[in-house]
Protein backbone atom coordinates (compact mmCIF):
# COMPACT_ATOMS: atom_id res chain seq x y z
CA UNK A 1 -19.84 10.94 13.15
CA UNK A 2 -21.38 13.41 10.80
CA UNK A 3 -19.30 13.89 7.50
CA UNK A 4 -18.52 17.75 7.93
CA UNK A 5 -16.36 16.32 11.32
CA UNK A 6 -13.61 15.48 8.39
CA UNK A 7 -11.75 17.71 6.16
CA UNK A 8 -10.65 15.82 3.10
CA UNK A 9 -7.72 17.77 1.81
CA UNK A 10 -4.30 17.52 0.04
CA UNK A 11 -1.14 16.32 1.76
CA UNK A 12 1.21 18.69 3.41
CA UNK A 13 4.70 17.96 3.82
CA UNK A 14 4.05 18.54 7.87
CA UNK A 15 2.28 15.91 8.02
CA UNK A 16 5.00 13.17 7.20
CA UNK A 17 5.05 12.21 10.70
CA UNK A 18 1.32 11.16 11.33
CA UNK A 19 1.58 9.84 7.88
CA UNK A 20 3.58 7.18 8.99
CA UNK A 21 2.17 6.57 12.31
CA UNK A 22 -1.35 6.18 10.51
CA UNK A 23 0.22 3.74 8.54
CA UNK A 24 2.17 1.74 11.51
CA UNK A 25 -1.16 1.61 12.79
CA UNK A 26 -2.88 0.82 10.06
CA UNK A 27 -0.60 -2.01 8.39
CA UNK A 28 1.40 -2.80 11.54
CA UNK A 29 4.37 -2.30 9.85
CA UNK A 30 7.13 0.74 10.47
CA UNK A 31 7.83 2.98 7.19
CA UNK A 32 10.12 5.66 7.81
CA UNK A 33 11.01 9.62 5.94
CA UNK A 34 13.71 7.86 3.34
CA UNK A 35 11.03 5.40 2.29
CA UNK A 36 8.77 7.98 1.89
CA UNK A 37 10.74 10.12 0.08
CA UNK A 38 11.39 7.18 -2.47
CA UNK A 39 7.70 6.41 -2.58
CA UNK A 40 6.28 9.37 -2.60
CA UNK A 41 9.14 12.14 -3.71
CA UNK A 42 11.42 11.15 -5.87
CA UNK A 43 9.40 9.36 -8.30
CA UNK A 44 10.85 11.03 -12.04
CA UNK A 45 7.02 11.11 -13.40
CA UNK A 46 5.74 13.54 -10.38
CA UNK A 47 7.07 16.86 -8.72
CA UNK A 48 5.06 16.73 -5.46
CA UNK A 49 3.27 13.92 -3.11
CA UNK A 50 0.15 12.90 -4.54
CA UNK A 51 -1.80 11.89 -1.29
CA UNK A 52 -5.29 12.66 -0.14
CA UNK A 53 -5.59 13.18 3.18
CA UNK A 54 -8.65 12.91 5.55
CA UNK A 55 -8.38 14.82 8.99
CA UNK A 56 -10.12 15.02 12.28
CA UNK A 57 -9.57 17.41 15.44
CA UNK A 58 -6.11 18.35 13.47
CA UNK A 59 -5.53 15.02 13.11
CA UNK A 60 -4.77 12.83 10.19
CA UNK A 61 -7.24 9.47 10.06
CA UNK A 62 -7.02 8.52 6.79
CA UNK A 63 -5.09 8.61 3.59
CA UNK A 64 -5.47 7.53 -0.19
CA UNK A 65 -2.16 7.59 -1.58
CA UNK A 66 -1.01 7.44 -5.39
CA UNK A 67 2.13 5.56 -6.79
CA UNK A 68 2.95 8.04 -10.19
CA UNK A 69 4.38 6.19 -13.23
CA UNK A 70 4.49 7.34 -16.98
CA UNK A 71 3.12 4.70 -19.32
CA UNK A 72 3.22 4.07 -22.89
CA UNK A 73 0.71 2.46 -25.03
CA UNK A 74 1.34 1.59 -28.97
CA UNK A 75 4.33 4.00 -28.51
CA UNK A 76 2.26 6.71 -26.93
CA UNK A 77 2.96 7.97 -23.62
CA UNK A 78 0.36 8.83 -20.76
CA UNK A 79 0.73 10.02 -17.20
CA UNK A 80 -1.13 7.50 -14.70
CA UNK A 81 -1.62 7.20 -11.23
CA UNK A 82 -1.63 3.69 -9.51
CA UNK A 83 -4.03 4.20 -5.41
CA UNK A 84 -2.20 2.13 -3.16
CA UNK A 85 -1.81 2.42 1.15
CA UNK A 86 -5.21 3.18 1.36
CA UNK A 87 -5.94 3.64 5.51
CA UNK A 88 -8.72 4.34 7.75
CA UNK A 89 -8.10 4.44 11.11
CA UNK A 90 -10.42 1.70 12.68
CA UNK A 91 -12.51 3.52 14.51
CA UNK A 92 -12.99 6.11 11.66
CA UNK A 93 -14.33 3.88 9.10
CA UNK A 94 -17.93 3.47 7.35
CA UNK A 95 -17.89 6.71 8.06
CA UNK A 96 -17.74 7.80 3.67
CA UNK A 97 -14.11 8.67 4.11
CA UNK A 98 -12.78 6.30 1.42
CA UNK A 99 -15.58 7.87 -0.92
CA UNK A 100 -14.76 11.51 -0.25
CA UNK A 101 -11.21 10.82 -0.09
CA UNK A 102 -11.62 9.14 -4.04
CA UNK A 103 -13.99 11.88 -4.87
CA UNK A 104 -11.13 14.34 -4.22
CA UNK A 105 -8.63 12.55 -6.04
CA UNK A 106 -11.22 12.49 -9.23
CA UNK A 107 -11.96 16.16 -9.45
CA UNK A 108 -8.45 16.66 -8.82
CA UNK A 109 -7.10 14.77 -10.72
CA UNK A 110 -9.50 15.29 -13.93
CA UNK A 111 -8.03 19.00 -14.45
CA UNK A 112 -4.35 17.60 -14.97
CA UNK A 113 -1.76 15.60 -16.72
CA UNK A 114 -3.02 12.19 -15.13
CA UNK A 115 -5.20 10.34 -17.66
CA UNK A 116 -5.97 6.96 -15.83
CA UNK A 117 -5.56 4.91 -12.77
CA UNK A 118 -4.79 1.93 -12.07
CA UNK A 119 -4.36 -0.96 -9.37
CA UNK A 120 -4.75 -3.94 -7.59
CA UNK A 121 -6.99 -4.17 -5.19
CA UNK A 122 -8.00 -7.53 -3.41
CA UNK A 123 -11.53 -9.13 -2.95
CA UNK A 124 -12.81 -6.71 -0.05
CA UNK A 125 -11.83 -3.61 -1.77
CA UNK A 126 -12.76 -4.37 -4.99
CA UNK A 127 -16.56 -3.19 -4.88
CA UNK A 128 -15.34 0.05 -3.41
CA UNK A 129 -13.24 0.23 -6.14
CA UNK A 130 -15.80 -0.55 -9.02
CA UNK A 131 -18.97 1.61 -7.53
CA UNK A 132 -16.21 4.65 -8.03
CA UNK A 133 -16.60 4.18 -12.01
CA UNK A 134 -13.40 1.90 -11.65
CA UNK A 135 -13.51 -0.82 -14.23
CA UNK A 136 -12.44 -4.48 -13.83
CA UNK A 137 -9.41 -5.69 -16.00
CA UNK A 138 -8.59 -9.45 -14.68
CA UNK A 139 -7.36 -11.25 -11.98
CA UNK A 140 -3.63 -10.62 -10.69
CA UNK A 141 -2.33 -13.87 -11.56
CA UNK A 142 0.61 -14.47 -8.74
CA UNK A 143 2.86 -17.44 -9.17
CA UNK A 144 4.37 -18.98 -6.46
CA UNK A 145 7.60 -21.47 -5.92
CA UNK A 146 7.74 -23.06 -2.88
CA UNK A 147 10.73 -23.68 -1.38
CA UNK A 148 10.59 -24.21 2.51
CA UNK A 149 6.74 -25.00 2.81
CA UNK A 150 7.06 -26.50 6.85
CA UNK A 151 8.60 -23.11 7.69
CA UNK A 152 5.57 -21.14 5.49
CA UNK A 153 2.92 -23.43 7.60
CA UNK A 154 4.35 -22.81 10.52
CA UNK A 155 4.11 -19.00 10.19
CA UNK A 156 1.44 -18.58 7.85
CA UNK A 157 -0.93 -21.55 7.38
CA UNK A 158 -2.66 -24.73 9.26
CA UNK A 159 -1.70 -27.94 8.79
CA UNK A 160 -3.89 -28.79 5.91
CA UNK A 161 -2.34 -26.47 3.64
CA UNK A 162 1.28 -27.69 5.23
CA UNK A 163 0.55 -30.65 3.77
CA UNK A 164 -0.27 -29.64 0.16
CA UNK A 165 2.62 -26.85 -0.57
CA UNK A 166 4.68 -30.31 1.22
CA UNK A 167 3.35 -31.80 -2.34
CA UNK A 168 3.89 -29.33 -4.46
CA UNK A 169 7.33 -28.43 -3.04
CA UNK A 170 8.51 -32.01 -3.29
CA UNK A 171 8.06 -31.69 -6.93
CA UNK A 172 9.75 -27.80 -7.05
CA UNK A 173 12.75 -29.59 -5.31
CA UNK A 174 13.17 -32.14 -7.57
CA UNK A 175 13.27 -29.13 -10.05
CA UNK A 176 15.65 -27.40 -7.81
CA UNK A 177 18.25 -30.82 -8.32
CA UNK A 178 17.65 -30.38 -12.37
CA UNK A 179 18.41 -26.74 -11.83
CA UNK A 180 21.71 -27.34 -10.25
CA UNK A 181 22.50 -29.21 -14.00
CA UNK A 182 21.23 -26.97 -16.09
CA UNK A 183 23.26 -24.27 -15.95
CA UNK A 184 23.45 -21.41 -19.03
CA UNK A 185 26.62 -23.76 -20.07
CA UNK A 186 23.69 -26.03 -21.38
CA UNK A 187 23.87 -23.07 -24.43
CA UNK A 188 26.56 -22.56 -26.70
CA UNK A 189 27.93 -19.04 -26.50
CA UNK A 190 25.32 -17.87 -23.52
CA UNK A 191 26.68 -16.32 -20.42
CA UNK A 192 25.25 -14.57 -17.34
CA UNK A 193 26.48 -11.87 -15.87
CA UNK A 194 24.84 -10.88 -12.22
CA UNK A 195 24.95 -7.49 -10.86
CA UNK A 196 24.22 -6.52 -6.82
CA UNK A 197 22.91 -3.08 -8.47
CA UNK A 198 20.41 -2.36 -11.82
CA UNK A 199 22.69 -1.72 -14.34
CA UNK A 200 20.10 1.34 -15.40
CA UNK A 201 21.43 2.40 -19.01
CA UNK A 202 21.81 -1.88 -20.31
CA UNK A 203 18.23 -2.60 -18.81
CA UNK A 204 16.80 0.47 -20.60
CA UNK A 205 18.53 0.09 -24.31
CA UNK A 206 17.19 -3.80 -23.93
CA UNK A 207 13.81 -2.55 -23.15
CA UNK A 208 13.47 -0.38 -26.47
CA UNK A 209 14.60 -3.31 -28.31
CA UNK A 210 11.52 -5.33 -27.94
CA UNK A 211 9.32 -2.52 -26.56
CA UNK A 212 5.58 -4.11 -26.35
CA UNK A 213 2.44 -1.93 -27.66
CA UNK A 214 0.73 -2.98 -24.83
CA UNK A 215 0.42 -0.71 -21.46
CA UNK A 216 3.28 -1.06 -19.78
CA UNK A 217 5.73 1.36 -17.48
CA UNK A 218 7.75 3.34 -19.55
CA UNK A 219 11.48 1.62 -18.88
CA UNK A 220 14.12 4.02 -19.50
CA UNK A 221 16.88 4.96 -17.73
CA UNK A 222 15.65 7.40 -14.90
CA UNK A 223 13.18 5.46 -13.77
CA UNK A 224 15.29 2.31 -13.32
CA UNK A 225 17.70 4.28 -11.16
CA UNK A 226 14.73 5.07 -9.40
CA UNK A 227 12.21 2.46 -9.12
CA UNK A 228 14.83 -0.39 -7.82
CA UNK A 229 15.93 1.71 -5.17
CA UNK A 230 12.93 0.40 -2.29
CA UNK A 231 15.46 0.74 0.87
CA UNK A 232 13.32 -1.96 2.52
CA UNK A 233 14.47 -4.48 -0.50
CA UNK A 234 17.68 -5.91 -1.65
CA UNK A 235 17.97 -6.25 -5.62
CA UNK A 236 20.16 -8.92 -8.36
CA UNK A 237 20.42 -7.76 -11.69
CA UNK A 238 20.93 -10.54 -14.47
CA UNK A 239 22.06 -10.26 -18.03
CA UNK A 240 22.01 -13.05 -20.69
CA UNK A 241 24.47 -12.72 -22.91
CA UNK A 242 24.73 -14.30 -26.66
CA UNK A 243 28.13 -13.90 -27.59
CA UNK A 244 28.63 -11.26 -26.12
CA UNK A 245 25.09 -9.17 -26.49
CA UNK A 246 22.59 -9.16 -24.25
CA UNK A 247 19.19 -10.82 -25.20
CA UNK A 248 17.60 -11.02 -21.76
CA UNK A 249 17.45 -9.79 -18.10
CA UNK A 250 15.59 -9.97 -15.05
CA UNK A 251 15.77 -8.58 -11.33
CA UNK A 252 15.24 -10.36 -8.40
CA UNK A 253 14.07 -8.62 -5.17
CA UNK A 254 14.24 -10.14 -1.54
CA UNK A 255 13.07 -9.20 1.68
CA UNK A 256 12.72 -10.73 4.95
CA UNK A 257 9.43 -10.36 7.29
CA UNK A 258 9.71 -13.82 8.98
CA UNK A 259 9.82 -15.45 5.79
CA UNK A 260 12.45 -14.82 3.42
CA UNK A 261 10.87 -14.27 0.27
CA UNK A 262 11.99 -13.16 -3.64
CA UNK A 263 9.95 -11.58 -5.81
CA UNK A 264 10.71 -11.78 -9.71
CA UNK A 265 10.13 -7.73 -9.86
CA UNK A 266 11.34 -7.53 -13.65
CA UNK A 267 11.88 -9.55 -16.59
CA UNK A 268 12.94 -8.62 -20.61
CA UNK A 269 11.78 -8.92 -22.98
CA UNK A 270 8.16 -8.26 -21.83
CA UNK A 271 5.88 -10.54 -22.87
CA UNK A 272 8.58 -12.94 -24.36
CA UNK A 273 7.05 -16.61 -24.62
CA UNK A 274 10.19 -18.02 -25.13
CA UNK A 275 10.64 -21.84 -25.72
CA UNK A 276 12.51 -24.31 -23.56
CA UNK A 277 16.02 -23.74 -22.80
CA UNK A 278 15.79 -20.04 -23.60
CA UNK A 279 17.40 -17.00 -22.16
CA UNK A 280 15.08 -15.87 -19.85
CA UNK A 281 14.95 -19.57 -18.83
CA UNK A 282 18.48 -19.84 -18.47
CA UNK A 283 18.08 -16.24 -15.96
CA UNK A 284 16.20 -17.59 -13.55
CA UNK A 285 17.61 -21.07 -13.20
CA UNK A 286 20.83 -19.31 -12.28
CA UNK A 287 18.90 -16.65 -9.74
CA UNK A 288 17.06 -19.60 -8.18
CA UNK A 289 20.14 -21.28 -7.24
CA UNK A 290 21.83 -17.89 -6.19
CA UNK A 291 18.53 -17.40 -3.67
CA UNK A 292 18.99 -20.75 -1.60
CA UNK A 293 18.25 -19.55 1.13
CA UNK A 294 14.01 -18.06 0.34
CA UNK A 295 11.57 -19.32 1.44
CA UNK A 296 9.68 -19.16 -1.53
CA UNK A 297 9.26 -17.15 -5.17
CA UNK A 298 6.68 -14.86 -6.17
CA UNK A 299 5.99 -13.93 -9.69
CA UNK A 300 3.23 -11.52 -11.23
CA UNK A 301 1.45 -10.54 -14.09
CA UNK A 302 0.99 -11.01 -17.54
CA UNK A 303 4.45 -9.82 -18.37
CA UNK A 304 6.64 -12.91 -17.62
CA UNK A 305 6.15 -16.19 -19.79
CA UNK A 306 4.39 -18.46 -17.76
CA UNK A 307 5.88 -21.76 -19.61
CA UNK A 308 9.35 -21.14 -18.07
CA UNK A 309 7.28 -20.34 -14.26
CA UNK A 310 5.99 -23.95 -15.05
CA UNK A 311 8.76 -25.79 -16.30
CA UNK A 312 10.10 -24.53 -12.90
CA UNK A 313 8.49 -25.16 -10.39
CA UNK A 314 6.25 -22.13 -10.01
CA UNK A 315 2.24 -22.72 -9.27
CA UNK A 316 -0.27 -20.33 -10.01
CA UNK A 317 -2.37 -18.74 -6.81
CA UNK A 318 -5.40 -19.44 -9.15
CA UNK A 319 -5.07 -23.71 -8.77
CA UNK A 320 -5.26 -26.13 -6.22
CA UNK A 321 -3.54 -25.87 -3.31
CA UNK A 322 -2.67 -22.16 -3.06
CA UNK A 323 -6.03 -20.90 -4.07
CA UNK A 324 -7.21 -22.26 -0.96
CA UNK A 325 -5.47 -19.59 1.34
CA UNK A 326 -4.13 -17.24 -0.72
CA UNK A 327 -5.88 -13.90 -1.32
CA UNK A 328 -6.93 -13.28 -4.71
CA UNK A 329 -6.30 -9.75 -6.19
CA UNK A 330 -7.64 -8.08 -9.07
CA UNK A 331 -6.59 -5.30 -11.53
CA UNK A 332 -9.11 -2.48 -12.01
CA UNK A 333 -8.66 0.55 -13.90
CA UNK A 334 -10.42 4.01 -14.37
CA UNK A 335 -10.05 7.06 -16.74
CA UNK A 336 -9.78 10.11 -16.16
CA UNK A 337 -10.37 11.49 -19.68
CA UNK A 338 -13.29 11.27 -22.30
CA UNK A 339 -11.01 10.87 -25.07
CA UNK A 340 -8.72 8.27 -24.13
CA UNK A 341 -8.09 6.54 -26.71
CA UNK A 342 -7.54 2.82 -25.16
CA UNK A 343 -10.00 0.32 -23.96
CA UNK A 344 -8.84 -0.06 -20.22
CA UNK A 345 -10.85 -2.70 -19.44
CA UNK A 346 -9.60 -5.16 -22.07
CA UNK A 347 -6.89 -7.46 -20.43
CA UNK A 348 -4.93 -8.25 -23.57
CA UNK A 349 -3.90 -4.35 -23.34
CA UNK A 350 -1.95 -4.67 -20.52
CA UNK A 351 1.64 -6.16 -20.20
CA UNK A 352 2.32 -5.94 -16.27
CA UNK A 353 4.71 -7.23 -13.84
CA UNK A 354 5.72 -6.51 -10.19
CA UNK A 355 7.90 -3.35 -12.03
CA UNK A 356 4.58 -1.91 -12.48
CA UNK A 357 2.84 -2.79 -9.32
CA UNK A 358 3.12 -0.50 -5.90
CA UNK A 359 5.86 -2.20 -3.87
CA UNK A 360 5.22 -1.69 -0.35
């Protein structure tokens, strides 16, 4: 099809329906108007829907959506989009619609507020990505605890890999035992407190008190009322306690798609390596006990100490076995302004967790 058959546009709030029938098609999953309105609405760092829209015959093909999210660099605060649900209907693509679809968003996006983007695209999308004037940060670095792997090979994988996450979840169970012993008891004057909500205002004042220079989502308390409100997860709150003041906190998200799986969607202090025994430590023994019943954990990012992922359990998707079938994704960035004054492409910039990453 010749490119004048599309109309690349902005999205219109009458088009919510084929929106999400595009992306049932595309992603073979159902999204419906309240997720949407979470998504793509109510975010407290944009007024409108900022979605790109390609059309054909009155028709909507394709879309290039943006997650909005206020950031803050050595106490400096910028306005960035993150692209995620990119779709093409199949029989619409190689057709230049992803390219005139990012082309819009650019010149768009250039005359406003918005002075990067940012996101995580995985191995196929990645050149589209980078011949855009997107630049490469690093590898996503997912860690993974296993919990149930026959149940994971039966739905996911063959038998080979069956038999490795067998290995390495033999070892994460004989963690789990230890786990069940080492409760926060094991520290004097540490308690937990667990919450089936975010408590918004305690996660906030703990995030200015050890508030990273590093990009990062900007954590106060309007956008944790909003950004741990995904109808299509359930959330745990956690809060360490040292006599009495908290010192730590995470949040735990689970969902079920035919595996039950928990994601590790926040952790604080960002960017804490803290030594054995620890808070944060102490957090997620207690939420890995509470979550018996996932399949397995998932934890992202540079943002979360990766000593205490080890010391329980957790494998990264970049080793032996999992980098065998897992897909490998990559964080790529692009600005939108001459004078930004922050080298994008340099990794040790970034502090990022799943609180900063689209969640679907």
């Amino acid at each position: 099809m010749a490119l004048d058959d599309y109309y690349i546009r902005d999205y219109r709030p009458e088009d919510l329906d084929e929106y999400l029938e595009l992306y049932r098609s595309v992603f073979e999953a159902v999204r419906d108007d309240k997720w949407f309105r979470w998504k793509y609405e109510e975010p407290p760092s944009s007024e409108n829907s900022e979605i790109i829209v390609a059309e054909h015959e009155g028709r909507i093909i394709g879309a290039r959506s943006f997650f909005s999210v206020r950031m803050s660099c050595n106490n400096r605060e910028y306005h960035a989009l993150q692209p995620c649900d990119t779709m093409i209907s199949p029989e619409h693509r190689r057709n230049g619609i992803f390219t005139r679809m990012n082309q819009k968003a650019i010149q768009k996006y250039e005359n406003s507020d918005v002075r990067f983007f940012f996101n995580f695209p995985n191995k196929k999308a990645l050149p589209g990505n980078l011949k855009m004037g997107w630049e490469f940060v690093q590898p996503l670095e997912r860690h993974y605890r296993i919990q149930n792997p026959d149940r994971i090979a039966q739905l996911k994988f063959d038998s080979r890999f069956a038999t490795l996450t067998g290995k390495v979840a033999s070892a994460a169970f004989q963690g789990y035992c230890q786990i069940q012993n080492l409760r926060s008891s094991s520290i004097s004057g540490l308690s937990i407190e667990r919450y089936d909500h975010v408590p918004a205002n305690e996660f906030s004042e703990l995030h200015n008190q050890n508030r990273p220079i590093a990009i990062h989502a900007i954590r106060d308390e309007t956008f944790y009322n909003w950004k741990f409100q995904n109808p299509k997860w359930d959330y745990r709150a956690y809060i360490a306690r040292d006599n009495g003041e908290s010192i730590a906190a995470t949040i735990f998200a689970s969902k079920s798609n035919g595996l039950n799986q928990t994601r590790i969607v926040e952790s604080l202090p960002i960017q804490a390596e803290n030594a054995p025994f620890t808070a944060t430590e102490c957090l997620y023994r207690e939420a890995i006990v509470d979550h018996s019943q996932t399949d397995f954990f998932i934890a992202a990012g540079n943002a979360i100490p990766e000593k205490v992922l080890r010391r329980l359990g957790f494998l990264s998707d970049g080793s032996i076995p999992l980098s065998f079938k897992l897909t490998q994704k990559n964080m790529v960035a692009r600005s939108l302004s001459g004078d930004l004054p922050i080298d994008l492409s340099n990794p040790d910039n970034w502090a990022v967790n799943f609180t900063e990453l689209d969640t679907t």
